[in-house]
N, C-alpha and C. Protein backbone atom coordinates (compact mmCIF):
# COMPACT_ATOMS: atom_id res chain seq x y z
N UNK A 1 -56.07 30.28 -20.14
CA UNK A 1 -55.27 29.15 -19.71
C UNK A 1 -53.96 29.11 -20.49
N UNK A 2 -53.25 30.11 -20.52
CA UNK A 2 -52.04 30.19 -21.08
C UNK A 2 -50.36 30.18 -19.97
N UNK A 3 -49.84 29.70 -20.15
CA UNK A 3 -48.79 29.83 -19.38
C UNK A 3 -47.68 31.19 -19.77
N UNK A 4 -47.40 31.61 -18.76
CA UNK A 4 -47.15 33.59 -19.60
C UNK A 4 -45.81 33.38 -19.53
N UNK A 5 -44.92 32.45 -19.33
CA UNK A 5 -43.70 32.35 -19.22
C UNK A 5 -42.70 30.89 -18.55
N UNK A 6 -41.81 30.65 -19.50
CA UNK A 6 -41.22 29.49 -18.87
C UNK A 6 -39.50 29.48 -19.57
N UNK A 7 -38.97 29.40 -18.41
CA UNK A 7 -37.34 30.12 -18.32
C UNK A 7 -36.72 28.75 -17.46
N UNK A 8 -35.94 28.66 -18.88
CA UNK A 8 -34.58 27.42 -18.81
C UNK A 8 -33.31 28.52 -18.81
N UNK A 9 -32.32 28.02 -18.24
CA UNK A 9 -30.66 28.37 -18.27
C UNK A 9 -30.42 28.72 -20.21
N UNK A 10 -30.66 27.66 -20.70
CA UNK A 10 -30.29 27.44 -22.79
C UNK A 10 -31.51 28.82 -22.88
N UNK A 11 -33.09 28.78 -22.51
CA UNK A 11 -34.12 29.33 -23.54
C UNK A 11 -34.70 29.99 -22.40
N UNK A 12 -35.68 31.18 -23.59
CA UNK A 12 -37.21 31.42 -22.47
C UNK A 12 -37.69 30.97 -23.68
N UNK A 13 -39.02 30.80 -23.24
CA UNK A 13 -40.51 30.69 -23.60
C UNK A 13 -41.40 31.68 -23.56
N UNK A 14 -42.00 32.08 -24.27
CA UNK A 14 -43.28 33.26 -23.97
C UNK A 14 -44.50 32.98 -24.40
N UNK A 15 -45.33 33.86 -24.04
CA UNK A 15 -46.84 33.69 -24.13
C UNK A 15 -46.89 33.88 -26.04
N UNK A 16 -46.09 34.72 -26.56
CA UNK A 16 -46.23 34.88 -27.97
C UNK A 16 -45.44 33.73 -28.63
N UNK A 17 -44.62 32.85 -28.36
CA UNK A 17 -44.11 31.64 -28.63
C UNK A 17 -45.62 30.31 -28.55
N UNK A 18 -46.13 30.35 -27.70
CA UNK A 18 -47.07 29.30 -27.50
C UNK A 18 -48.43 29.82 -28.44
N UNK A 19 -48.56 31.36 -28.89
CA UNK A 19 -49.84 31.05 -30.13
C UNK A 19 -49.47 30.90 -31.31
N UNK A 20 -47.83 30.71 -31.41
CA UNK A 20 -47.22 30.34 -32.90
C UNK A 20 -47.38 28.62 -33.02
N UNK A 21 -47.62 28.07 -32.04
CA UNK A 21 -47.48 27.11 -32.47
C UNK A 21 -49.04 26.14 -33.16
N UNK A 22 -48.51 25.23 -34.02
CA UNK A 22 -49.72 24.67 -34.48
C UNK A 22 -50.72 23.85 -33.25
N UNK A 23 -51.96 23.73 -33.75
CA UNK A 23 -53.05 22.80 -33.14
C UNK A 23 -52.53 21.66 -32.15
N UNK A 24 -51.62 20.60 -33.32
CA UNK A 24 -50.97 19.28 -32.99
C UNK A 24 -49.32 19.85 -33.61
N UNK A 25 -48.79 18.72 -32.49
CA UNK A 25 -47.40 19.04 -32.78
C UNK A 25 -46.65 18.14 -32.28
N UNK A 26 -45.42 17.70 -33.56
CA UNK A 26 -45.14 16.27 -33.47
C UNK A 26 -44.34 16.22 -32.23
N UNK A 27 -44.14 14.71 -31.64
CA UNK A 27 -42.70 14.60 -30.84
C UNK A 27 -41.61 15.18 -30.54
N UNK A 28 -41.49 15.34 -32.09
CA UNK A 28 -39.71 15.85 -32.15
C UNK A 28 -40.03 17.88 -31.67
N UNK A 29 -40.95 18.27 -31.98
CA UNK A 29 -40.95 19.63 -31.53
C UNK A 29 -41.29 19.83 -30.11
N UNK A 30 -42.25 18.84 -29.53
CA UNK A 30 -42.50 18.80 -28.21
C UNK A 30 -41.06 18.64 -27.54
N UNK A 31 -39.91 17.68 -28.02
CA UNK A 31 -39.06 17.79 -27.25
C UNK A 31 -38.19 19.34 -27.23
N UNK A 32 -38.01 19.64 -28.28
CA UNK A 32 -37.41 21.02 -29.09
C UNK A 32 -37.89 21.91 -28.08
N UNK A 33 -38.57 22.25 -28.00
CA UNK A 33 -39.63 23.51 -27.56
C UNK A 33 -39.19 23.67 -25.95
N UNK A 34 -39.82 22.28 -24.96
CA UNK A 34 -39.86 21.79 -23.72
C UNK A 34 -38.78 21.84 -23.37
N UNK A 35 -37.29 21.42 -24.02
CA UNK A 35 -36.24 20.90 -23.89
C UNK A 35 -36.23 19.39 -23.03
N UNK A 36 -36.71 18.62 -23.23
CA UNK A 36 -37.21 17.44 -22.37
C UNK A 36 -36.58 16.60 -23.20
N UNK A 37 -36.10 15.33 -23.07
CA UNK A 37 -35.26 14.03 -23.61
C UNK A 37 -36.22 12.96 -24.52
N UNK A 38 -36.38 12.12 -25.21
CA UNK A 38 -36.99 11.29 -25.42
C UNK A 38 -37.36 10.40 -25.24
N UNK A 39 -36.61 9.91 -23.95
CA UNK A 39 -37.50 9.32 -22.47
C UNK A 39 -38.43 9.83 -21.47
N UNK A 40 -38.18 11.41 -21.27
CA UNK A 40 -39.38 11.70 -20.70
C UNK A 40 -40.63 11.70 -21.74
N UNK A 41 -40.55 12.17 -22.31
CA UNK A 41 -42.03 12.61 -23.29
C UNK A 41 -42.40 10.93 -23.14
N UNK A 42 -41.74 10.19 -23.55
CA UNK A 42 -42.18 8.58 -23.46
C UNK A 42 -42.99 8.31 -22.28
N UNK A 43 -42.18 8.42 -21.06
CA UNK A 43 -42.49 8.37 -19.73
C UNK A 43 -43.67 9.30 -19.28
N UNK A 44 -44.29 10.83 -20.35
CA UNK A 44 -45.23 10.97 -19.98
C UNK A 44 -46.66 10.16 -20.77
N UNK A 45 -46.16 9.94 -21.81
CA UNK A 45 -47.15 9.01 -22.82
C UNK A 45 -47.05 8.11 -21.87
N UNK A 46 -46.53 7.02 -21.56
CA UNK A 46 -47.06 5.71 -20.70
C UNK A 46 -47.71 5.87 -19.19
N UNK A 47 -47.24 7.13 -18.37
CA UNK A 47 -48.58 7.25 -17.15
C UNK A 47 -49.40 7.81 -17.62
N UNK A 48 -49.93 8.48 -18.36
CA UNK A 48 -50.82 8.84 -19.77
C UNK A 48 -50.88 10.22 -19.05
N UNK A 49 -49.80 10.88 -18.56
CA UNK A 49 -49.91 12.13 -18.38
C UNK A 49 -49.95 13.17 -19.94
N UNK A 50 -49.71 13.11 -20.97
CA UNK A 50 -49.68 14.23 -22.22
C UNK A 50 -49.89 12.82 -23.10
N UNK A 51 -51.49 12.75 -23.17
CA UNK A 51 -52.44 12.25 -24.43
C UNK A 51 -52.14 12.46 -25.92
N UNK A 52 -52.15 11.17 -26.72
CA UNK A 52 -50.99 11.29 -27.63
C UNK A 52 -51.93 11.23 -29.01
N UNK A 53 -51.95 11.09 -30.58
CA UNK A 53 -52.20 10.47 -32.19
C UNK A 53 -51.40 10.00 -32.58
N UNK A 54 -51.28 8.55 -32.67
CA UNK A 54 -50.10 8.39 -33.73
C UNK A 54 -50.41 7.81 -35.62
N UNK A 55 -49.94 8.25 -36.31
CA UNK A 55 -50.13 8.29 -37.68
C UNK A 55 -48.70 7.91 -38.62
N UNK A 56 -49.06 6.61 -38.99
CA UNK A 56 -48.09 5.93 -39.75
C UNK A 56 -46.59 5.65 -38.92
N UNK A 57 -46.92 6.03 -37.68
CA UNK A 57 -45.29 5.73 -36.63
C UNK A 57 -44.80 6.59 -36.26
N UNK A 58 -45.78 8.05 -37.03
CA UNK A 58 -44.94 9.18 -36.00
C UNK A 58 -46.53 9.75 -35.02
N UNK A 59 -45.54 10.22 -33.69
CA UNK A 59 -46.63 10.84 -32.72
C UNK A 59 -46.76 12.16 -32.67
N UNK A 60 -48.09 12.70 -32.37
CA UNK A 60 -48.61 13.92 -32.40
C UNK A 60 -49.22 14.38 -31.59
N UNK A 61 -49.13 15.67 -30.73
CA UNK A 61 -49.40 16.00 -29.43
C UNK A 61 -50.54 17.13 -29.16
N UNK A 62 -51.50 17.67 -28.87
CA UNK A 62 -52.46 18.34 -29.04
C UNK A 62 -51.57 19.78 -28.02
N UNK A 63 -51.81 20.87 -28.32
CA UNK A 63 -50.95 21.86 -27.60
C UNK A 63 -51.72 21.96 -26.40
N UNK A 64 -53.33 22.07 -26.61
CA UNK A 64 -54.35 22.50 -25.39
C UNK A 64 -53.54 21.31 -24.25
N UNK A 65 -53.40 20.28 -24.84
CA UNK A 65 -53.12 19.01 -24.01
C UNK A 65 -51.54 19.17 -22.98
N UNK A 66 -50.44 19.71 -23.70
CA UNK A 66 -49.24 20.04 -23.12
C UNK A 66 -49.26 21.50 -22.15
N UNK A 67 -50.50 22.47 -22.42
CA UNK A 67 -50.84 23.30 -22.15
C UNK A 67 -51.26 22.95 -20.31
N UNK A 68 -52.20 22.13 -20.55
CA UNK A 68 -52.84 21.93 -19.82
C UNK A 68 -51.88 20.79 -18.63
N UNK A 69 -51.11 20.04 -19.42
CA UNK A 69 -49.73 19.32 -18.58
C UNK A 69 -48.94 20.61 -17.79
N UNK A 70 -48.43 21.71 -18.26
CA UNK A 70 -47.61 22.23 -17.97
C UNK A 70 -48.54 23.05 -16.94
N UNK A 71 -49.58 24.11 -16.95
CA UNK A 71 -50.41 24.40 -15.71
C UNK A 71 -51.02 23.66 -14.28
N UNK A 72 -51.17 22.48 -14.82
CA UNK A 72 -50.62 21.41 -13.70
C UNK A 72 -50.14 21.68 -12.94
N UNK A 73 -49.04 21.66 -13.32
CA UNK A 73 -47.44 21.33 -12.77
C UNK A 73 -47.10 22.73 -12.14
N UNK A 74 -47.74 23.68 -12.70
CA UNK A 74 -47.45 25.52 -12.18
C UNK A 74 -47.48 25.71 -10.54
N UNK A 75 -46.13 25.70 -10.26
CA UNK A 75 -45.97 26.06 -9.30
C UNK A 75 -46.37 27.63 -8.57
N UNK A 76 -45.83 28.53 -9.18
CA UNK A 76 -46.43 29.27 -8.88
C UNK A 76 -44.92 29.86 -8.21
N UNK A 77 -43.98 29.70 -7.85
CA UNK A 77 -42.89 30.35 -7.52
C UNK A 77 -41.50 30.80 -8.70
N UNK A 78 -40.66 31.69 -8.50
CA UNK A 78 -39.96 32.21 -9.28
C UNK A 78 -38.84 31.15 -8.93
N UNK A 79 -38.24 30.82 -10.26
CA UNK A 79 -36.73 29.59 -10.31
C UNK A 79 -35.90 30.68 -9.06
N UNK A 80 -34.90 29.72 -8.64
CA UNK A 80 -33.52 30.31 -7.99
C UNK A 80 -32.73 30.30 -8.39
């Protein structure tokens, strides 16, 4: 259940990028990584699409969990 690739205009992503990353992983890297704003990630925490920890005020994201958001969403066609 790995996603083998994910290609923005700025970045790629690879399958060897996603086993570097830790277990849990805060906000601020979920946005980093995703390239996503700090209204979406919000906006997926409140339809409780990407299940959240929070500890002393900062939030923490399980990877299986964003993993499993982003295969979802797998379309299955190549960008244009």
């Amino acid at each position: 259940m790995a996603v083998v690739s994910f290609t923005r205009k700025e970045a790629t992503m690879t399958k060897a990028d996603l086993t570097e990353w830790p277990d849990w992983i805060d906000g601020q890297d979920v946005m980093a990584k995703l390239h996503i704003s700090p209204k979406t990630l919000q906006r997926w925490r409140i339809n409780g699409l990407l299940p959240f920890s929070q500890v002393n005020g900062k939030l923490y994201y399980r990877k299986s969990d964003i993993l499993r958001l982003l295969n979802a969403h797998y379309n299955g066609q190549p960008a244009s």
